[in-house]
Protein backbone atom coordinates (compact mmCIF):
# COMPACT_ATOMS: atom_id res chain seq x y z
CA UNK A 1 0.00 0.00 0.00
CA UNK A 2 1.10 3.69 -0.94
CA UNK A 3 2.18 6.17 1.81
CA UNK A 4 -0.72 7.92 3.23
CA UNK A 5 -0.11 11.72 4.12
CA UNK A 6 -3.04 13.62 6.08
CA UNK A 7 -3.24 16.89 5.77
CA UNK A 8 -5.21 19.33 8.43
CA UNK A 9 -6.30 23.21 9.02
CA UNK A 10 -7.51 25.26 11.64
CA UNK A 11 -9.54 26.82 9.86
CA UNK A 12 -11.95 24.20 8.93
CA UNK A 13 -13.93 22.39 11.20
CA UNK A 14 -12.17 18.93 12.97
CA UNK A 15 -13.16 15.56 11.68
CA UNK A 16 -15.72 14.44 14.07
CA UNK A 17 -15.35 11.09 13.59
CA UNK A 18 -12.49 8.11 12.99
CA UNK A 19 -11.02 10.45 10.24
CA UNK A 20 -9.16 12.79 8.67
CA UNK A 21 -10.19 15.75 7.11
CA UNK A 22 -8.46 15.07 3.78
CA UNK A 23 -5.90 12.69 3.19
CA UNK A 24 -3.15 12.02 0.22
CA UNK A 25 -2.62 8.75 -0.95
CA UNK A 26 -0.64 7.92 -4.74
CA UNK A 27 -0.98 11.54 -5.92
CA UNK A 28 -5.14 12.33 -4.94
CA UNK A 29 -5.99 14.26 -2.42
CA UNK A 30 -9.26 13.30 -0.82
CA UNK A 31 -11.24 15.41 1.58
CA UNK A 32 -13.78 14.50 4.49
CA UNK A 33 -17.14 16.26 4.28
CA UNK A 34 -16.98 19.83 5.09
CA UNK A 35 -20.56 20.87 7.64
CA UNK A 36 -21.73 24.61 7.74
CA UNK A 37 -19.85 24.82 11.06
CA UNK A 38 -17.93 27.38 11.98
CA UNK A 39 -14.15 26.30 13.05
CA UNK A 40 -14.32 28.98 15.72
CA UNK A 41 -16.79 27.75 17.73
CA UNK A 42 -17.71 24.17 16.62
CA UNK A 43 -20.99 25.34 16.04
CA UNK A 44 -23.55 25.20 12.89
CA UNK A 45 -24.10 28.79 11.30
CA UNK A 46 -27.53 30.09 11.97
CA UNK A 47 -30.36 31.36 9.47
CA UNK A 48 -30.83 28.46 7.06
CA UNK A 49 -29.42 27.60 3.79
CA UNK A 50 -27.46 30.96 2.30
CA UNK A 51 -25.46 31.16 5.44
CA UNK A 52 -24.30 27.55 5.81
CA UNK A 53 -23.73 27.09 1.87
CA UNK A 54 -21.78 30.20 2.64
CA UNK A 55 -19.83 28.59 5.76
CA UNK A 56 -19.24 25.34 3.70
CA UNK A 57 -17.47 26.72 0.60
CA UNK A 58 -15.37 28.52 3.28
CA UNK A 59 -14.52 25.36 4.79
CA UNK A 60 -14.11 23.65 1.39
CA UNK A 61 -11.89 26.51 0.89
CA UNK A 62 -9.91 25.93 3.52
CA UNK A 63 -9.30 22.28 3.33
CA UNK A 64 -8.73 22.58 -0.61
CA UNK A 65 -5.69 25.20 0.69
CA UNK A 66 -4.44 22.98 2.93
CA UNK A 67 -3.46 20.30 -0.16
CA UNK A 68 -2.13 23.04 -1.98
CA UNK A 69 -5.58 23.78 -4.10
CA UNK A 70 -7.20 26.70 -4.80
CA UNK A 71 -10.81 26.74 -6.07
CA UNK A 72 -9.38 27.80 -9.95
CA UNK A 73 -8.10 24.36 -9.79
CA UNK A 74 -11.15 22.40 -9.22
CA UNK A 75 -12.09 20.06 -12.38
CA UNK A 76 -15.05 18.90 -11.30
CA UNK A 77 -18.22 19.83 -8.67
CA UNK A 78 -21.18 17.53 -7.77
CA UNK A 79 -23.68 19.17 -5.73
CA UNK A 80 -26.79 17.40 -4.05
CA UNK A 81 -29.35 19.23 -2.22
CA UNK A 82 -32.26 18.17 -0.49
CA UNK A 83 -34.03 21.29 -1.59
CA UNK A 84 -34.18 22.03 -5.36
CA UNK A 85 -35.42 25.23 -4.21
CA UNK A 86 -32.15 26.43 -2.63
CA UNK A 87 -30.33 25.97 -6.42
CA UNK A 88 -30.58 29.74 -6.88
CA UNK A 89 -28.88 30.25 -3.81
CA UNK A 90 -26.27 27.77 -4.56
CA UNK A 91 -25.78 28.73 -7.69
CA UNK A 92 -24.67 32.63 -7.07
CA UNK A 93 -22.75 31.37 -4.18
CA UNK A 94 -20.81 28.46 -6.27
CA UNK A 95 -20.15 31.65 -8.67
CA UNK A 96 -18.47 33.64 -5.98
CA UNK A 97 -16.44 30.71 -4.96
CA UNK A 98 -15.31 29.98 -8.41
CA UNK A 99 -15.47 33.39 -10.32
CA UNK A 100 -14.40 33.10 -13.95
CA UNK A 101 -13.66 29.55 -13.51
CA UNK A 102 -16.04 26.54 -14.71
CA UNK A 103 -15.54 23.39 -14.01
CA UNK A 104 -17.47 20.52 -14.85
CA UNK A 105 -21.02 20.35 -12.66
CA UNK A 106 -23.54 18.22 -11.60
CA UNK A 107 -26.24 19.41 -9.48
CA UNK A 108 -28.64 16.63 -8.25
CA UNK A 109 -31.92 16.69 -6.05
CA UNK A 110 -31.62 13.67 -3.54
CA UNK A 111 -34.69 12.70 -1.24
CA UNK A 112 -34.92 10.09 1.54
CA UNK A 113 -37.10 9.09 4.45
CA UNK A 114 -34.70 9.87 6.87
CA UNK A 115 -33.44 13.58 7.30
CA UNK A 116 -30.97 14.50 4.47
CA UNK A 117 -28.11 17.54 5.11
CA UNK A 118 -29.06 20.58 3.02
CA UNK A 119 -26.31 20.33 0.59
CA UNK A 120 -23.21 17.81 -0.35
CA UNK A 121 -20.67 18.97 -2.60
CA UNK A 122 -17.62 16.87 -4.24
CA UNK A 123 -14.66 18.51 -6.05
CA UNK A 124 -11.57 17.15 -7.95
CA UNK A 125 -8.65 19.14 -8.73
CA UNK A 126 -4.88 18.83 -9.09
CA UNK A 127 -2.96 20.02 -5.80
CA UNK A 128 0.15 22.07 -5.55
CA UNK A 129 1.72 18.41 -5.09
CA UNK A 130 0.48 17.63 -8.50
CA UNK A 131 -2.07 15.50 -6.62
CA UNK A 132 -5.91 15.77 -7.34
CA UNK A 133 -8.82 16.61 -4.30
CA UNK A 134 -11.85 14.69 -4.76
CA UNK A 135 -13.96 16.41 -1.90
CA UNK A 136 -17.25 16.29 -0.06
CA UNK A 137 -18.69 18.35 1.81
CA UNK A 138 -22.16 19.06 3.34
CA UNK A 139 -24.63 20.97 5.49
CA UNK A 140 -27.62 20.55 7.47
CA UNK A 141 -27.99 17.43 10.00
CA UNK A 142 -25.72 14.88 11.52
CA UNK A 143 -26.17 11.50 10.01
CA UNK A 144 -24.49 11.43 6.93
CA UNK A 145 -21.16 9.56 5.84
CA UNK A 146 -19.14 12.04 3.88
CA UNK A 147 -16.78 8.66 2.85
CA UNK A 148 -19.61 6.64 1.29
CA UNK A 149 -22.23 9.17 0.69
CA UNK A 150 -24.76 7.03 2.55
CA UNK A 151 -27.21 8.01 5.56
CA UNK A 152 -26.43 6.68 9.10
């Protein structure tokens, strides 16, 4: 097996669970879920979707820095929200994140009897290591394995 090297900021929220928040392994670079809380005080960002999406792409952000990405780097996005009606939102909020730069998206309502987070995001894109950051992230409630993408 290849040399695994984590990688970790402050200024994302801790895993809070048995992992890391992004890891390196044969030149990818793959993130843990990023929630809508903010590092500074562990807690979820108040007032509903626009300031968590908000919160997340700060924390996807931050995580993406800390493998040597920046957002122009990304080569790939795939969003699902449990809303369709929050894609406006998203969408002028993705644009901020990514300004002139497009990658590839895929935007996708999900729906489930059990409570869903408000948004999950992956990314890929080549790191300042010449590795790549597949990445997801979400918001909303506890419950869901950023790994496998599956409920708990």
């Amino acid at each position: 097996m290849s040399e695994i090297r984590r990688h970790h900021t402050a200024s994302a929220p801790p895993a809070i669970g048995p992992y890391s928040q992004s890891i390196e392994v044969d030149g990818w670079l793959y993130t843990s879920g990023q929630v809508g809380l903010d590092p500074a005080t562990g807690e979820l960002v108040s007032g509903g979707f626009e300031p968590q999406c908000r919160r997340v792409f700060a924390n996807l952000g931050a995580v993406l820095a800390s493998g040597g990405c920046r957002y122009r780097d990304v080569a790939k996005a795939v969003v699902f929200l449990a809303d369709m009606s929050d894609f406006p939102t998203l969408n002028g909020i993705y644009a901020e994140a990514f300004g002139d730069h497009k990658p590839a998206r895929s935007t996708v309502a999900v729906a489930a009897e059990a409570p869903l987070p408000r948004i999950v995001t992956c990314l890929v894109a080549p790191s300042g290591t010449t590795s790549r950051v597949i990445s997801r992230r979400w918001s909303g409630r506890a419950g869901f394995d950023s790994v496998t993408g599956l409920l708990l």
